[in-house]
C-alpha atoms as a PDB file:
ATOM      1  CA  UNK A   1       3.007  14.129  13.733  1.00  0.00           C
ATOM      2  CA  UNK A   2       4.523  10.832  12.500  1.00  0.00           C
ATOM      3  CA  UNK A   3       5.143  11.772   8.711  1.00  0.00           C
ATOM      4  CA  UNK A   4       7.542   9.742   7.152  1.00  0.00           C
ATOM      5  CA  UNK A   5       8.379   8.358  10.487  1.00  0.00           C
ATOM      6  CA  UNK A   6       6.858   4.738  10.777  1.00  0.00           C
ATOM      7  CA  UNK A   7       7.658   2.706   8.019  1.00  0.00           C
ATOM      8  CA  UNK A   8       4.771   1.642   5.761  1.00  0.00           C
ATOM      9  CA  UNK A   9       5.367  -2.344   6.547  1.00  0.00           C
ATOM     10  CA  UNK A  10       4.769  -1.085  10.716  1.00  0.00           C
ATOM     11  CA  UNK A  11       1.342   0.162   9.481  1.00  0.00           C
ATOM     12  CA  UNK A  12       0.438  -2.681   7.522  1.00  0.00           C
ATOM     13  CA  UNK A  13       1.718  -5.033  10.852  1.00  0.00           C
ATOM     14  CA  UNK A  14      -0.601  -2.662  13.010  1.00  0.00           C
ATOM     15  CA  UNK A  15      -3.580  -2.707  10.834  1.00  0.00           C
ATOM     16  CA  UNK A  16      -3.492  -6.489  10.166  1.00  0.00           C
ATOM     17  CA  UNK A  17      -3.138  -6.947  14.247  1.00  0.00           C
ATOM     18  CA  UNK A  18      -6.722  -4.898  14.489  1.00  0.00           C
ATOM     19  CA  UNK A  19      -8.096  -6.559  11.471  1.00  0.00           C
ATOM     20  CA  UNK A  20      -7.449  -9.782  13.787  1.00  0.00           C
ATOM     21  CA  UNK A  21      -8.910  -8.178  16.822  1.00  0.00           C
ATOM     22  CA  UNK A  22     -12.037  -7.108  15.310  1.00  0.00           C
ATOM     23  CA  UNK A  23     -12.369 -10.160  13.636  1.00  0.00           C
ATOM     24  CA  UNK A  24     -12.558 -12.185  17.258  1.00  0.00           C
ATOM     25  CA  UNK A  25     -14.327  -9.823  19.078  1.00  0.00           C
ATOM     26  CA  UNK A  26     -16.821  -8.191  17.202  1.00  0.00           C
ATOM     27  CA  UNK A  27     -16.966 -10.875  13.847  1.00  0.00           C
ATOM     28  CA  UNK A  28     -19.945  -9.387  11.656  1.00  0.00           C
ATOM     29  CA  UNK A  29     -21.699 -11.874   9.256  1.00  0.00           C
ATOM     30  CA  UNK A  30     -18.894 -14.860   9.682  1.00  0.00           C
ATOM     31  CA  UNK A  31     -18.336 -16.869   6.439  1.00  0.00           C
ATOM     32  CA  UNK A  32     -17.343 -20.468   6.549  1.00  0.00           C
ATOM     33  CA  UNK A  33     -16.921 -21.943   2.908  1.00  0.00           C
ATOM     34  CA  UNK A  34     -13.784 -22.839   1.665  1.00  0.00           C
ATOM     35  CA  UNK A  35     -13.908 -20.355  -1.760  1.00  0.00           C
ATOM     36  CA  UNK A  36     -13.384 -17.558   0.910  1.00  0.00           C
ATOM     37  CA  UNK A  37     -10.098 -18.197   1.799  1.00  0.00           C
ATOM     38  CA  UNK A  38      -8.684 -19.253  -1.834  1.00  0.00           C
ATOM     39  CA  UNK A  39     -10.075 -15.052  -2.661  1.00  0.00           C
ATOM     40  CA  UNK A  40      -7.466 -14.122   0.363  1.00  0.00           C
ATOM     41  CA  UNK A  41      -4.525 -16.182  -1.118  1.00  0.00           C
ATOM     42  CA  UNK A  42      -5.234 -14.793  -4.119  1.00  0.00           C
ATOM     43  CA  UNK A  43      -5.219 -11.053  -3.011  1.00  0.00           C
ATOM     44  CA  UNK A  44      -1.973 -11.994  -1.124  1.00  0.00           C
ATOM     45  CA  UNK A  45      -0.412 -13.444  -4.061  1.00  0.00           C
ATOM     46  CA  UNK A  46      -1.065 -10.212  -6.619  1.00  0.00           C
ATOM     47  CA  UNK A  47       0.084  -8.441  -3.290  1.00  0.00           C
ATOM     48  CA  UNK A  48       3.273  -9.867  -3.107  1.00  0.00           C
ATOM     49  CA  UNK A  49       3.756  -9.848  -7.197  1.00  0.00           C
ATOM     50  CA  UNK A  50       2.796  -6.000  -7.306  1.00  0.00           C
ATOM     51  CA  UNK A  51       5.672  -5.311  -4.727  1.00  0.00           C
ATOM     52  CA  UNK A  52       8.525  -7.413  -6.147  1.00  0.00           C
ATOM     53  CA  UNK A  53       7.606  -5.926  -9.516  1.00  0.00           C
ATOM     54  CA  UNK A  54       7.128  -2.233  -8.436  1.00  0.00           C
ATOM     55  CA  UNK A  55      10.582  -2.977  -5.950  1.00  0.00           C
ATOM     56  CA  UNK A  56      12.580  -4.381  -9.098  1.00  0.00           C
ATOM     57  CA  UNK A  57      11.834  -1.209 -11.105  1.00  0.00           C
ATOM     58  CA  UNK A  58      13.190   0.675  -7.879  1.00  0.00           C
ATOM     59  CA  UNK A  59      16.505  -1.078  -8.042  1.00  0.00           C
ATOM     60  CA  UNK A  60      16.873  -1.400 -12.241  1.00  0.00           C
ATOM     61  CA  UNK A  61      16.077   2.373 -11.546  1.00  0.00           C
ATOM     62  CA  UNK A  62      18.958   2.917  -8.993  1.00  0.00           C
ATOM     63  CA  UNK A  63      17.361   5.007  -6.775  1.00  0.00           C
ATOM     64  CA  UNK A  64      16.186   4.709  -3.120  1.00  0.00           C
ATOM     65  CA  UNK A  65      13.605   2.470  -1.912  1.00  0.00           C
ATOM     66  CA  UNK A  66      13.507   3.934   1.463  1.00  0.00           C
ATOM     67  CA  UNK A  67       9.948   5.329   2.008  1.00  0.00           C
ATOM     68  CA  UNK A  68      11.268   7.095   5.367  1.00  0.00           C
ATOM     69  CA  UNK A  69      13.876   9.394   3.334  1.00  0.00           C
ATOM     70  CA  UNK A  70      12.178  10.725  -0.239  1.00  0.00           C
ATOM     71  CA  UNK A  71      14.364  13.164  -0.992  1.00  0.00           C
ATOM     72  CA  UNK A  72      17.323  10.865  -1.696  1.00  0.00           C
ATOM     73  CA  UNK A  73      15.395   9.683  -4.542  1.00  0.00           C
ATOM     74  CA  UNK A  74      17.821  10.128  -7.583  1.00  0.00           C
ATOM     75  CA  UNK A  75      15.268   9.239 -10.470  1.00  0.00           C
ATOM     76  CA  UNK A  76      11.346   9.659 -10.500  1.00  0.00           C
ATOM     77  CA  UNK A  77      10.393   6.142 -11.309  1.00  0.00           C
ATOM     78  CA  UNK A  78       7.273   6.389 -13.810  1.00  0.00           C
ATOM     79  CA  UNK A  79       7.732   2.807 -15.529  1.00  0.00           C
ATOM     80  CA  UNK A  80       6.394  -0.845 -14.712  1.00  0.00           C
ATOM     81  CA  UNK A  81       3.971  -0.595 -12.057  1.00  0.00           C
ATOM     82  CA  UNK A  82       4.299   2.973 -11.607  1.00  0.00           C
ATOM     83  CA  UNK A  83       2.508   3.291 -15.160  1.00  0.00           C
ATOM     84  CA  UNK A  84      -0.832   2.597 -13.004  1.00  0.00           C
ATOM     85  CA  UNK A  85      -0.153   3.470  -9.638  1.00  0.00           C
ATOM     86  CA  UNK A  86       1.312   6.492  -8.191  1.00  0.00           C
ATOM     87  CA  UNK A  87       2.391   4.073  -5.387  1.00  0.00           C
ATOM     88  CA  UNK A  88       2.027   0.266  -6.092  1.00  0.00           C
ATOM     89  CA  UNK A  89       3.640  -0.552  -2.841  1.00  0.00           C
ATOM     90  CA  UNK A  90       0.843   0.774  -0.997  1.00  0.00           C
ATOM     91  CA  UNK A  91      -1.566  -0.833  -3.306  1.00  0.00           C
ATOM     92  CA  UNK A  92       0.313  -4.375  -2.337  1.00  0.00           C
ATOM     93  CA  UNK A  93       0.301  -3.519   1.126  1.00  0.00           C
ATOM     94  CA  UNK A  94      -3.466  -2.437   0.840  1.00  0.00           C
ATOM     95  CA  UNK A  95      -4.045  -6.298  -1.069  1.00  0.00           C
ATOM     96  CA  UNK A  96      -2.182  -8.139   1.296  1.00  0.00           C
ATOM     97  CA  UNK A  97      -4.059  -6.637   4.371  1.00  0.00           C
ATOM     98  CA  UNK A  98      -7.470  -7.442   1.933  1.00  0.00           C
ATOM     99  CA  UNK A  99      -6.487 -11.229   1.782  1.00  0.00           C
ATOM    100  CA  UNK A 100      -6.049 -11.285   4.599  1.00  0.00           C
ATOM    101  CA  UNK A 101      -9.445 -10.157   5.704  1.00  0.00           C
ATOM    102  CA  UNK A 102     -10.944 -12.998   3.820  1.00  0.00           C
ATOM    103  CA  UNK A 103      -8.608 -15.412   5.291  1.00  0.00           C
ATOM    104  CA  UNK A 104     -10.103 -14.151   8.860  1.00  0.00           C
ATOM    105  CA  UNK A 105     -13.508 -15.221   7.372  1.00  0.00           C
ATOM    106  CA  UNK A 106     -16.048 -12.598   8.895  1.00  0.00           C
ATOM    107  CA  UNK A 107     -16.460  -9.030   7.175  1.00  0.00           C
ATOM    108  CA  UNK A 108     -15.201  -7.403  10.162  1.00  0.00           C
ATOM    109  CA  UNK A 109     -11.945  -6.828   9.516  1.00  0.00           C
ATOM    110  CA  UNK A 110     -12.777  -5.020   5.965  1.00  0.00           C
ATOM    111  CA  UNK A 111     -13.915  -1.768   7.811  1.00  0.00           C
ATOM    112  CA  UNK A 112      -9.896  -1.475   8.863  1.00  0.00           C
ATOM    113  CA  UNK A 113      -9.587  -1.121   5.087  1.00  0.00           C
ATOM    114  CA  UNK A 114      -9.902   2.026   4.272  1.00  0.00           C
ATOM    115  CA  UNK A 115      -8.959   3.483   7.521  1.00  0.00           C
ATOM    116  CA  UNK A 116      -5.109   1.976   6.205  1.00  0.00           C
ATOM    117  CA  UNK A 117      -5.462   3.959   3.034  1.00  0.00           C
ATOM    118  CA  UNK A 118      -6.616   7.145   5.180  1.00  0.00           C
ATOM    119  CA  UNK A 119      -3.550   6.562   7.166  1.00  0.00           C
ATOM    120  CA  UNK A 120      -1.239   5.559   4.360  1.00  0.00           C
ATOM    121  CA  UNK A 121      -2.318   8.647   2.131  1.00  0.00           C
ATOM    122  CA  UNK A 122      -1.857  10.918   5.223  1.00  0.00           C
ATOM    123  CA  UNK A 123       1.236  10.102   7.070  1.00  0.00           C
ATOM    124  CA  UNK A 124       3.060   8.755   3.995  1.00  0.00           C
ATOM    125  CA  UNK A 125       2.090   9.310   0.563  1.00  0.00           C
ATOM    126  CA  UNK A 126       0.995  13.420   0.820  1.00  0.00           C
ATOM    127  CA  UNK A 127       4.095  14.097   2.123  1.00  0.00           C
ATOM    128  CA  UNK A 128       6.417  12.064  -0.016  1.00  0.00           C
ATOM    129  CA  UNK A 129       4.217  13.768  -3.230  1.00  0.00           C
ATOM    130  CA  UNK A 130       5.327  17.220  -1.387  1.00  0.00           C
ATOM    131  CA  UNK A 131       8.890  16.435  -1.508  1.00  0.00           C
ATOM    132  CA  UNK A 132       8.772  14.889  -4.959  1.00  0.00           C
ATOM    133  CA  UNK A 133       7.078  17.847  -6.550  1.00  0.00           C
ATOM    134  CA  UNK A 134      10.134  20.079  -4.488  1.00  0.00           C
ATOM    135  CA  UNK A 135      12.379  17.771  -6.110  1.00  0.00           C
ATOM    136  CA  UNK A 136      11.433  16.959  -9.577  1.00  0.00           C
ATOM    137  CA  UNK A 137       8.861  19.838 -10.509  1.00  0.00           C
ATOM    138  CA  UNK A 138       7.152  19.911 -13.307  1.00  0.00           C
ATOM    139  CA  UNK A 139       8.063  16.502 -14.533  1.00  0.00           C
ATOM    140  CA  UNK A 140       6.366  15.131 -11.436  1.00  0.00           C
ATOM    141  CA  UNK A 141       3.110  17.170 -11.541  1.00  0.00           C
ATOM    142  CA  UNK A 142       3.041  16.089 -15.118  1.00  0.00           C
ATOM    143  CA  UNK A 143       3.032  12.248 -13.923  1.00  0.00           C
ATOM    144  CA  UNK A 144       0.732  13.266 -10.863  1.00  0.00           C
ATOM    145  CA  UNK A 145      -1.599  14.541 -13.192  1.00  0.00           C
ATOM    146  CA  UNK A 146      -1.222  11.521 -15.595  1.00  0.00           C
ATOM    147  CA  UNK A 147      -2.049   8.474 -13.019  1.00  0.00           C
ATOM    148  CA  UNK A 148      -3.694   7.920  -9.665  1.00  0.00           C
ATOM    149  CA  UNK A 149      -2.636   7.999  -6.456  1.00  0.00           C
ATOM    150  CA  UNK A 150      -3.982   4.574  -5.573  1.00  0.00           C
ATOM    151  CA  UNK A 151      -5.302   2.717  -8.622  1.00  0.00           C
END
């Protein structure tokens, strides 16, 4: 229903907002020492490395970075990041909402976790994969075959 329609980042927002939610109202196991939270501003950090990196091969690329509209893609972008990850947006996305779970500081919130990657793999990534195959054939099965969706 909304393939392709939400942009990833409103997902990400959404999920972080119920991370938070869960996290007051029904905290499991709360964890109060201070090594906690440097793991979260770690997993932001890689986050926010993985997506400059994976966007900069998007622009030295010169094709679209618009995750609403994959069939203006112009090149298949198989380099950088994209050597280990299918999509290393998502995996940022899917680190930053992770530190940010620690940084909440009750386990909680990591049960949201893989409900984002459900979500992410259904509404975004399965069909963007459709309309890449459409697009670039057998060069894209080949790197579909050759590395993961996720990691």
């Amino acid at each position: 229903m909304f393939k392709l329609k939400i942009p990833p980042p409103i997902y990400m927002v959404l999920t972080a907002g119920l991370m938070w939610l869960v996290d007051r109202f029904v905290p499991i196991i709360e964890v109060a020492f201070y090594a906690w939270n440097q793991f979260g501003i770690i997993f932001i950090v890689a986050a926010v490395i993985i997506d400059a990196m994976s966007l900069l091969q998007f622009f030295r690329s010169h094709t679209t970075i618009n995750p609403l509209h994959p069939e203006n893609t112009e090149k298949l972008v198989t380099m950088g990041m994209y050597q280990y990850s299918r999509n290393p947006m998502y995996v940022g996305l899917l680190l930053l909402l992770t530190g940010w779970a620690f940084l909440l500081r009750s386990f909680s919130p990591f049960i949201l976790l893989p409900i984002f990657m459900v979500m992410m793999t259904r509404q975004q990534i399965i069909p963007e994969e459709k309309i890449l195959e459409s697009k670039f054939g057998q060069q894209y099965r080949d790197y579909k075959n050759s590395v993961n969706r996720w990691l």
